[in-house]
PDB file of N, CA and C in Angstrom:
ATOM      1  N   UNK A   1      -7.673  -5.228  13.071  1.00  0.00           N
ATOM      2  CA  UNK A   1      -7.993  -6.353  13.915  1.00  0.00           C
ATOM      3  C   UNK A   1      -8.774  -7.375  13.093  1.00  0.00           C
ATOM      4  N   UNK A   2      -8.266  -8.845  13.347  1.00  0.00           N
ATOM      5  CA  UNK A   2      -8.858  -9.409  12.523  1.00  0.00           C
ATOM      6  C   UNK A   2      -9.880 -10.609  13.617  1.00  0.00           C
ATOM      7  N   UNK A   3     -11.046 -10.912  12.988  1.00  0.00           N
ATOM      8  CA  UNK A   3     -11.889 -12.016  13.477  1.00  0.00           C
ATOM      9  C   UNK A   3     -11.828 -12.846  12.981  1.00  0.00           C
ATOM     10  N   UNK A   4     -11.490 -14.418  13.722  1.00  0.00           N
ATOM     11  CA  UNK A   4     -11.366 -15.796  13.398  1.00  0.00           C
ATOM     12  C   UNK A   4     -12.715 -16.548  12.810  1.00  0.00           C
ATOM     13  N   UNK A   5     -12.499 -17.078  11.679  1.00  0.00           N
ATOM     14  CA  UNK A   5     -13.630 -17.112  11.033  1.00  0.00           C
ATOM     15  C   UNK A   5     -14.081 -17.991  11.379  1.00  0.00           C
ATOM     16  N   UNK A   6     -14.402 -19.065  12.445  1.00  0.00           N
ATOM     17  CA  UNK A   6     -15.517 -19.118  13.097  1.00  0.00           C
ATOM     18  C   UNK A   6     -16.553 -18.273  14.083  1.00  0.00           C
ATOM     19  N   UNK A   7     -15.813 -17.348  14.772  1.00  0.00           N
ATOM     20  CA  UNK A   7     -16.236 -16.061  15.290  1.00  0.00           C
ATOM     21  C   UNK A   7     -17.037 -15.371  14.255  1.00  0.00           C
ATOM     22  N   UNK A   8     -16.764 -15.261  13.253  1.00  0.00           N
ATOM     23  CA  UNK A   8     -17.284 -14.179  11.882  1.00  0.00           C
ATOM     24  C   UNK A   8     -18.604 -14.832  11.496  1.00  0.00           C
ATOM     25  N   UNK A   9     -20.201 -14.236  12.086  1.00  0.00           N
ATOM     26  CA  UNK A   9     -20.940 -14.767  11.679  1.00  0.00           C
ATOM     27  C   UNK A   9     -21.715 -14.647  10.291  1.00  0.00           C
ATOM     28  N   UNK A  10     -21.014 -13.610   9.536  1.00  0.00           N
ATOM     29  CA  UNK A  10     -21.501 -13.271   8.210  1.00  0.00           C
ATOM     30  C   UNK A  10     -20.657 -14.506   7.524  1.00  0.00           C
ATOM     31  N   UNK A  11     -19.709 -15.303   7.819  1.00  0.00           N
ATOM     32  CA  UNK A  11     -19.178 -16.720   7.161  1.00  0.00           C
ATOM     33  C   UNK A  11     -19.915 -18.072   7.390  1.00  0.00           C
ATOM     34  N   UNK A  12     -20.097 -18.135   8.717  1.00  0.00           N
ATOM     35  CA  UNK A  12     -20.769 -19.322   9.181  1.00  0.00           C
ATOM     36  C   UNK A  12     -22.069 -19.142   8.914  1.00  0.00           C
ATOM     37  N   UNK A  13     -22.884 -18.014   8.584  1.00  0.00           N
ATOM     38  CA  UNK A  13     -24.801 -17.830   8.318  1.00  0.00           C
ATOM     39  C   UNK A  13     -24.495 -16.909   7.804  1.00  0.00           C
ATOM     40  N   UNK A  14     -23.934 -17.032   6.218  1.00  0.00           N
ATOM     41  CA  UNK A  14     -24.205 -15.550   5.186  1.00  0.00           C
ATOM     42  C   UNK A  14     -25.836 -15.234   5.079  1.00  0.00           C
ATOM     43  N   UNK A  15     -26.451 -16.398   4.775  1.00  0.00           N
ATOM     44  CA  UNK A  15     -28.111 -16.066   4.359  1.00  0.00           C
ATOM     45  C   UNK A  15     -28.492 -15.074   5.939  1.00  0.00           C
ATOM     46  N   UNK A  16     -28.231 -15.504   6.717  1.00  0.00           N
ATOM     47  CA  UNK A  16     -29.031 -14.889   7.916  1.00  0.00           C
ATOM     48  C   UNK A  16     -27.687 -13.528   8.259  1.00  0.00           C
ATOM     49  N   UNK A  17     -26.679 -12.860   8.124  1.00  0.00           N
ATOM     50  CA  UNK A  17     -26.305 -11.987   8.382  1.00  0.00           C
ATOM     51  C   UNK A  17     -25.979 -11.039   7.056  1.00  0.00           C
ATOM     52  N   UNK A  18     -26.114 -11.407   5.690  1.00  0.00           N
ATOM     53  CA  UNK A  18     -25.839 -10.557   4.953  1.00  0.00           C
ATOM     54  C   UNK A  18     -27.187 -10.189   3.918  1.00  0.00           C
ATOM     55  N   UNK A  19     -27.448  -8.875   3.636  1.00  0.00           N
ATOM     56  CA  UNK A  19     -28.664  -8.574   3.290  1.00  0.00           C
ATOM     57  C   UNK A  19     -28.425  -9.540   1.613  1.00  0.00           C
ATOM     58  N   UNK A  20     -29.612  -9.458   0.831  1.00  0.00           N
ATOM     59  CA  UNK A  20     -29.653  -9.563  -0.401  1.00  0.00           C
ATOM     60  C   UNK A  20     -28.771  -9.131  -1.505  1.00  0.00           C
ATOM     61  N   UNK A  21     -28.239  -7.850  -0.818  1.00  0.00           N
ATOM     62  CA  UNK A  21     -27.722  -6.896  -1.767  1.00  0.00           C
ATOM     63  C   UNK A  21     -26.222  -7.349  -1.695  1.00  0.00           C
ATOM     64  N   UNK A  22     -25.506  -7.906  -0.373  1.00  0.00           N
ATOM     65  CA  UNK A  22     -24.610  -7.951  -0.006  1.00  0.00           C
ATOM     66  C   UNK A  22     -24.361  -9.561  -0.178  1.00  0.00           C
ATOM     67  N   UNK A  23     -25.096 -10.306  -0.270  1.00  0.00           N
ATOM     68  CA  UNK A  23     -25.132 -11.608  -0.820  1.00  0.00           C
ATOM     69  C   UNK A  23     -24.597 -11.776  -2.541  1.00  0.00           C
ATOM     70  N   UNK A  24     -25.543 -10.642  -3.042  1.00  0.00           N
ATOM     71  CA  UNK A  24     -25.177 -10.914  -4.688  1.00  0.00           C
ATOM     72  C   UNK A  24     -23.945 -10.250  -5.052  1.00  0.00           C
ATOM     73  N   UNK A  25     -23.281  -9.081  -4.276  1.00  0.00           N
ATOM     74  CA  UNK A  25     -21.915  -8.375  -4.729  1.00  0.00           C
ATOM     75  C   UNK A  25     -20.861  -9.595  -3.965  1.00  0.00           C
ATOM     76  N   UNK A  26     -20.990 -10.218  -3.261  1.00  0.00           N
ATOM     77  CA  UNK A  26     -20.063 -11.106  -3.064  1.00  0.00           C
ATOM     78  C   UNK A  26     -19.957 -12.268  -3.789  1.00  0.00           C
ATOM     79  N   UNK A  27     -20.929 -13.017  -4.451  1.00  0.00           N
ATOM     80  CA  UNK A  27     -20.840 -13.368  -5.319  1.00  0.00           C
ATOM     81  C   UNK A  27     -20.495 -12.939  -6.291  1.00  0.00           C
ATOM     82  N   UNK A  28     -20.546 -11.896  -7.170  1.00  0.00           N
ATOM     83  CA  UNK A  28     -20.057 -11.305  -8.280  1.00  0.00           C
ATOM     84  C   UNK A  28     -18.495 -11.030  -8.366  1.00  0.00           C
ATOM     85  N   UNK A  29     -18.331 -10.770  -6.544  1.00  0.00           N
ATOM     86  CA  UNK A  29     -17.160 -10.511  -6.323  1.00  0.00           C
ATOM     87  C   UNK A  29     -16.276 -11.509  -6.940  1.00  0.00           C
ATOM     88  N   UNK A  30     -16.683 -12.645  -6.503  1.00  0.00           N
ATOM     89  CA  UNK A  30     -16.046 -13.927  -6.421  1.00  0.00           C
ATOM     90  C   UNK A  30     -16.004 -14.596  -8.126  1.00  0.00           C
ATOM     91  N   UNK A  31     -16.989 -14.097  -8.744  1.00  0.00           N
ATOM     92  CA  UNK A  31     -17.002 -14.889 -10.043  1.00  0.00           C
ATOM     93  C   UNK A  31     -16.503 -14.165 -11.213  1.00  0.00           C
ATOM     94  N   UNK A  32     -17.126 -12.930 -10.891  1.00  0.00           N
ATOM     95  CA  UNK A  32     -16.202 -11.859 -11.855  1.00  0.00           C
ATOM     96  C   UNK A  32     -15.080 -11.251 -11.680  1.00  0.00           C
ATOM     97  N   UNK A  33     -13.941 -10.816 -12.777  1.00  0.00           N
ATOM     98  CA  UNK A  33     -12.786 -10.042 -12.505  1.00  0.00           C
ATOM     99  C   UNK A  33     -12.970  -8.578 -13.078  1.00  0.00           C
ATOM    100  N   UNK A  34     -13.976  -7.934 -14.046  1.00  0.00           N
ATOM    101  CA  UNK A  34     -14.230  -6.879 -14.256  1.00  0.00           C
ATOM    102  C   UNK A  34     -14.982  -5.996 -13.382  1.00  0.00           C
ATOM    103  N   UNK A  35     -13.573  -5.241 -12.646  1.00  0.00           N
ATOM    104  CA  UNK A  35     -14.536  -4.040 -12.046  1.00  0.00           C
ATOM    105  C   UNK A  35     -14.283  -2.493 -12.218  1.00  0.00           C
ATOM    106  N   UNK A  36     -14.697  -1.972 -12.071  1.00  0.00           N
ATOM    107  CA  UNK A  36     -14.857  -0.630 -12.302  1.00  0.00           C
ATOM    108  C   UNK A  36     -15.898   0.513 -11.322  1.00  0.00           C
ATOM    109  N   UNK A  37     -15.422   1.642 -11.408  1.00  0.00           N
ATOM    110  CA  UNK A  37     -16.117   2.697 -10.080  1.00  0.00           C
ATOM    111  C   UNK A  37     -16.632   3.540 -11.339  1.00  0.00           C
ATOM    112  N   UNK A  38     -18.155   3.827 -11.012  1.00  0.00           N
ATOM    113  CA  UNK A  38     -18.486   4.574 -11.956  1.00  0.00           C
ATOM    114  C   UNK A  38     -19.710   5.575 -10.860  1.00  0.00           C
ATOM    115  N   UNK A  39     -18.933   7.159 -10.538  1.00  0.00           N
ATOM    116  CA  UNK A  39     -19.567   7.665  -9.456  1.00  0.00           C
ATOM    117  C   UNK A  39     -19.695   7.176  -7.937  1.00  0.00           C
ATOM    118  N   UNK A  40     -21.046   7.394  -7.608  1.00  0.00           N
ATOM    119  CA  UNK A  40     -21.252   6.365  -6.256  1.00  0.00           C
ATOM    120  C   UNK A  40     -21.540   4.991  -6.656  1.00  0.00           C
ATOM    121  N   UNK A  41     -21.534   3.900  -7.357  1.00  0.00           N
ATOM    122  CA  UNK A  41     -21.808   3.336  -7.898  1.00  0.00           C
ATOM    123  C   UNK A  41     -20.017   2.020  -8.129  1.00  0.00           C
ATOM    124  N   UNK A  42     -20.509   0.967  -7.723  1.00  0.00           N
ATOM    125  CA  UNK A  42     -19.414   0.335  -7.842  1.00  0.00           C
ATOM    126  C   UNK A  42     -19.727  -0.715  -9.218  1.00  0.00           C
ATOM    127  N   UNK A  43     -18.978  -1.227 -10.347  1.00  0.00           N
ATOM    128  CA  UNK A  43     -19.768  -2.267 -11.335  1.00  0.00           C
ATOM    129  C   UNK A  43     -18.849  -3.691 -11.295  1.00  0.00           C
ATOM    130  N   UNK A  44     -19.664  -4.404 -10.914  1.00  0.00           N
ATOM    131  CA  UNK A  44     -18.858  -5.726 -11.287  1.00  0.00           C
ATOM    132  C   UNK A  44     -19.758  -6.714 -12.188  1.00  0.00           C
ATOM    133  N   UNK A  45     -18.903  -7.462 -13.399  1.00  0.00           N
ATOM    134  CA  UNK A  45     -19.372  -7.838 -13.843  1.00  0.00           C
ATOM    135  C   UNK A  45     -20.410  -6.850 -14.568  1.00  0.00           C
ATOM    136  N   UNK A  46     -21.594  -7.351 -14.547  1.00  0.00           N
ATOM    137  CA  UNK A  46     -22.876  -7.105 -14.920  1.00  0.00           C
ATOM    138  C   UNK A  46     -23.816  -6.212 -14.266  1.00  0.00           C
ATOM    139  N   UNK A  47     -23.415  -6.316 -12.866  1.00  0.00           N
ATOM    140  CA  UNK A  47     -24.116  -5.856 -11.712  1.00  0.00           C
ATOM    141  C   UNK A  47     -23.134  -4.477 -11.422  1.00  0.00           C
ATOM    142  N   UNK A  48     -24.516  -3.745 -10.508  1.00  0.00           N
ATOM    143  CA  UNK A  48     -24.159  -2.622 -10.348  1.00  0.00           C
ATOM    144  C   UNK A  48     -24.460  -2.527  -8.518  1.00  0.00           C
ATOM    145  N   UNK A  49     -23.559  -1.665  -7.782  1.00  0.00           N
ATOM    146  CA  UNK A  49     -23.491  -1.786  -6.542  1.00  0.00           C
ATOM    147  C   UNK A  49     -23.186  -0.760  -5.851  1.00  0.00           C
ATOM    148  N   UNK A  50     -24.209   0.042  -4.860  1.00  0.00           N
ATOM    149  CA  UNK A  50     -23.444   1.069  -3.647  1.00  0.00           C
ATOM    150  C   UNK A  50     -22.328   0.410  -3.194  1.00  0.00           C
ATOM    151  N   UNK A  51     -21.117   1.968  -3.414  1.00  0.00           N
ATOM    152  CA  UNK A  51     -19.968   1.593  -2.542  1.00  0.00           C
ATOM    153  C   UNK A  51     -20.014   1.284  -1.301  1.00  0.00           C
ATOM    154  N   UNK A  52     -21.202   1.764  -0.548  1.00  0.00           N
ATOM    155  CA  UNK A  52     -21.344   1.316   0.953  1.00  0.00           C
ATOM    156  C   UNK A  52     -21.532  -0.340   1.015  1.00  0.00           C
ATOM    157  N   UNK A  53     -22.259  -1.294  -0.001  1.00  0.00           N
ATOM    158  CA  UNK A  53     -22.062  -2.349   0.101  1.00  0.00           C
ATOM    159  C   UNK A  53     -20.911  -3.048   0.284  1.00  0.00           C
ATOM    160  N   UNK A  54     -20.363  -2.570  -0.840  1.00  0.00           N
ATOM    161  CA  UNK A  54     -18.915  -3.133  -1.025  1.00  0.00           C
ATOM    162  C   UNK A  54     -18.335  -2.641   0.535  1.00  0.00           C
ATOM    163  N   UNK A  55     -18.263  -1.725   0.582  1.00  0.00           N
ATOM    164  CA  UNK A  55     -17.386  -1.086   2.341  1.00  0.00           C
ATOM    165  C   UNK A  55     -17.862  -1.870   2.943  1.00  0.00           C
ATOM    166  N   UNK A  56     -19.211  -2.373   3.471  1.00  0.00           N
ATOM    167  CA  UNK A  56     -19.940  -3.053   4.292  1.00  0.00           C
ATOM    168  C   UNK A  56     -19.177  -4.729   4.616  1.00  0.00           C
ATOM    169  N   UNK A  57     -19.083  -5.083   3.147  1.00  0.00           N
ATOM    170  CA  UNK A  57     -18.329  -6.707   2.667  1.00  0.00           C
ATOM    171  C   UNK A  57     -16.897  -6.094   3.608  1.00  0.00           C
ATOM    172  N   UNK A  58     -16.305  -5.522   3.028  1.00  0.00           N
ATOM    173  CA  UNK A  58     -14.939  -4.946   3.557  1.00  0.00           C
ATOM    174  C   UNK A  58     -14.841  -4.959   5.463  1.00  0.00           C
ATOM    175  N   UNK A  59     -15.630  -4.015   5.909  1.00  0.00           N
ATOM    176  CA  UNK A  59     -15.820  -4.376   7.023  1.00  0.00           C
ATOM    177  C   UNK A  59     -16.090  -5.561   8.075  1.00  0.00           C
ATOM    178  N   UNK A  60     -16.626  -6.324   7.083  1.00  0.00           N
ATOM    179  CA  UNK A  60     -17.154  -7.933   7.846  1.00  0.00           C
ATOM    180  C   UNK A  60     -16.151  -8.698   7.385  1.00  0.00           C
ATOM    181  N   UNK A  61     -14.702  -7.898   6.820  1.00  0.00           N
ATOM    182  CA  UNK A  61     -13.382  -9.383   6.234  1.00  0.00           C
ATOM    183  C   UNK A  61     -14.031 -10.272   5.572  1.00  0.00           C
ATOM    184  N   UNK A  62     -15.282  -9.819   4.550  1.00  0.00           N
ATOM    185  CA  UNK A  62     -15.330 -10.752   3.545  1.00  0.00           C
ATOM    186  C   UNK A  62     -14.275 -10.370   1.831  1.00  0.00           C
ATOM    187  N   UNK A  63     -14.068  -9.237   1.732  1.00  0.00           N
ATOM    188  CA  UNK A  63     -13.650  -8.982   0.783  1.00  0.00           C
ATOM    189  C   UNK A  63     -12.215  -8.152   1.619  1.00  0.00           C
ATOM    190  N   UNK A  64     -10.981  -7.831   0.155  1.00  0.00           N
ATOM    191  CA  UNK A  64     -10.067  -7.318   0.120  1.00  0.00           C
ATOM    192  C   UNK A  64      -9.687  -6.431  -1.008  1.00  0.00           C
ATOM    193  N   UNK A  65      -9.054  -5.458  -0.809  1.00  0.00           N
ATOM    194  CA  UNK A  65      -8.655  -4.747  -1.895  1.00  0.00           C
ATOM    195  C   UNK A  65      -9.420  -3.551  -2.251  1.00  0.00           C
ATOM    196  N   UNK A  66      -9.685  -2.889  -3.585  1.00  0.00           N
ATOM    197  CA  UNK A  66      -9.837  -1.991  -3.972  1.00  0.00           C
ATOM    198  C   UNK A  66     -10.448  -2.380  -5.382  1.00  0.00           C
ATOM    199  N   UNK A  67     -11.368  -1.248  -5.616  1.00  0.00           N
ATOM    200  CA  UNK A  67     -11.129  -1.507  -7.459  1.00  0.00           C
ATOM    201  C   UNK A  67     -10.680  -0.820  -7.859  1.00  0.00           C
ATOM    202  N   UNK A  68      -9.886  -1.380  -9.219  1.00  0.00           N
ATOM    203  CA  UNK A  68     -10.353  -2.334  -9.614  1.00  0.00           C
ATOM    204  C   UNK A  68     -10.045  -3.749  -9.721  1.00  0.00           C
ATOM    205  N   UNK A  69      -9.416  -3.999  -8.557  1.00  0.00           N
ATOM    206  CA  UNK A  69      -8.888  -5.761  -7.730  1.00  0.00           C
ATOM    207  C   UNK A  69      -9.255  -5.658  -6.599  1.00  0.00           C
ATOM    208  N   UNK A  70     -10.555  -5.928  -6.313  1.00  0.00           N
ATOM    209  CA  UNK A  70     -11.429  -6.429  -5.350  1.00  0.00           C
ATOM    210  C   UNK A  70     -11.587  -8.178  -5.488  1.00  0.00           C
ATOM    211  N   UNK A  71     -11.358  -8.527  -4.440  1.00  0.00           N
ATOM    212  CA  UNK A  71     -11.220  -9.891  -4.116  1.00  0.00           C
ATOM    213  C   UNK A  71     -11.810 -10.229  -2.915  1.00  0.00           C
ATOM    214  N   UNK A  72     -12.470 -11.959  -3.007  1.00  0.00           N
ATOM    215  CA  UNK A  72     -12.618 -12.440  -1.749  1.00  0.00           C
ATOM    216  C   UNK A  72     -11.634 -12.626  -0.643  1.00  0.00           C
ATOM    217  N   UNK A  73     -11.709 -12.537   0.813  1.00  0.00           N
ATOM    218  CA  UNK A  73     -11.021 -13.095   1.829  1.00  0.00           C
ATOM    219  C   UNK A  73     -11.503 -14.816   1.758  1.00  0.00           C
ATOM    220  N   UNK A  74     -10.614 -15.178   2.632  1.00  0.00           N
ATOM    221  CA  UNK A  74     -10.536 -16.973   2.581  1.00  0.00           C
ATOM    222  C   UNK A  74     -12.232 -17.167   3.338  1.00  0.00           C
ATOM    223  N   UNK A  75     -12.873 -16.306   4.328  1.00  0.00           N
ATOM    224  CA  UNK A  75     -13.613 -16.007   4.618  1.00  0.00           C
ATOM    225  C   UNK A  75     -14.795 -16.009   3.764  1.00  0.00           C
ATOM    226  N   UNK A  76     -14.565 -14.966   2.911  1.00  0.00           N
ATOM    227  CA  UNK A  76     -15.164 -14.220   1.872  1.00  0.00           C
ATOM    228  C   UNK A  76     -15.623 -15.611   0.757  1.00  0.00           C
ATOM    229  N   UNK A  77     -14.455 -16.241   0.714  1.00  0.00           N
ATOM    230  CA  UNK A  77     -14.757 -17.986   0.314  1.00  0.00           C
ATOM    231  C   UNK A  77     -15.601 -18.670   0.334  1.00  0.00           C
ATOM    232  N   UNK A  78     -15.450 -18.434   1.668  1.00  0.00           N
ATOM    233  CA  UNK A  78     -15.989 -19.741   2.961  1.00  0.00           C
ATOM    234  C   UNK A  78     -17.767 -19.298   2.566  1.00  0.00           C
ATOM    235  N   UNK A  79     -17.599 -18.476   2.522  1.00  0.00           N
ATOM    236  CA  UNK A  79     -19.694 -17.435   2.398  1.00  0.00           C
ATOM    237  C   UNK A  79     -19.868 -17.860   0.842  1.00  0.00           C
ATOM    238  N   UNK A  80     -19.090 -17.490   0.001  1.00  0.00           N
ATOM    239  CA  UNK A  80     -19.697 -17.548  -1.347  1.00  0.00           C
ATOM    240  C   UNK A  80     -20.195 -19.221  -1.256  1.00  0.00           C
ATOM    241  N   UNK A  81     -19.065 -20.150  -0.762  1.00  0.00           N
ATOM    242  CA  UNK A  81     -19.697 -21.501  -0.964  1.00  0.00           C
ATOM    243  C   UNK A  81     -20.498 -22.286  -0.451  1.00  0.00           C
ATOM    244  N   UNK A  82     -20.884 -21.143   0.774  1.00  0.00           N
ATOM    245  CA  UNK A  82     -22.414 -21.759   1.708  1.00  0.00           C
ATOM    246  C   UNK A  82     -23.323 -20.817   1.152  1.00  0.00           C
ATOM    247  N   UNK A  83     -23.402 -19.989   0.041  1.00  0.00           N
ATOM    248  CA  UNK A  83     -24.596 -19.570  -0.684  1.00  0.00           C
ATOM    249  C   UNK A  83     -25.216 -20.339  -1.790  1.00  0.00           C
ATOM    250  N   UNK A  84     -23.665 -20.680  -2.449  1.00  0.00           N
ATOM    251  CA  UNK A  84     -24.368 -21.364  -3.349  1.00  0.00           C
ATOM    252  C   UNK A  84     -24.397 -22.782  -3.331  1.00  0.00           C
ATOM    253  N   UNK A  85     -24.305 -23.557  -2.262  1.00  0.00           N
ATOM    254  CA  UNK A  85     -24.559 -24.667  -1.631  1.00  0.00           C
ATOM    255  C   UNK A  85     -25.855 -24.687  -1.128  1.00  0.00           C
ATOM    256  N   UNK A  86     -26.258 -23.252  -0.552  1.00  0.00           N
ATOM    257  CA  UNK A  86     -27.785 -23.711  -0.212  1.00  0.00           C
ATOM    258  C   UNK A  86     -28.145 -22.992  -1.310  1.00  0.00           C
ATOM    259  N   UNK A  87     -28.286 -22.773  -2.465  1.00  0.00           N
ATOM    260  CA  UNK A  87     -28.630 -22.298  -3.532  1.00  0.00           C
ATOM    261  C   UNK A  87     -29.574 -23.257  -4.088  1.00  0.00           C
ATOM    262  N   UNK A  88     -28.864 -24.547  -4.252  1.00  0.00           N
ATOM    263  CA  UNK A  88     -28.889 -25.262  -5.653  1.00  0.00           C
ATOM    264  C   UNK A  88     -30.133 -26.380  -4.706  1.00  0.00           C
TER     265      UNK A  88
END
């Protein structure tokens, strides 16, 4: 089942529905293409991440796929560029 991403409030208020942890793996998601599963432990990029995060992204239709081709949803988009819009 999918939610219309205005409905999806982890898209429209990532800062206020996605923790810290789940803020920076979606970003990484989004900027890096190296990933890899190492144990419980997911690695992208540089960064290192509980698979429950990643599941967590997965669950809220911000991300798609598997590693090691984990990708943003159009969604998943939509969040990375209201983070780092209120970033800067």
């Amino acid at each position: 089942m999918t939610t219309a991403l205005t409905d999806n409030p982890a898209v429209t208020e990532p800062r206020k529905h996605l923790t810290p942890s789940m803020r920076t793996a979606l970003i990484a998601i989004d900027h890096y293409r190296h990933q890899k599963r190492n144990g419980p432990e997911i690695i992208v990029g540089r960064h290192r991440f509980k698979a429950s995060t990643v599941d967590a992204l997965k669950r809220m239709e911000l991300v798609r796929g598997s590693v090691p081709s984990l990708a943003p949803t159009l969604g998943g988009q939509m969040a990375v560029t209201r983070l780092k819009g209120e970033q800067s």
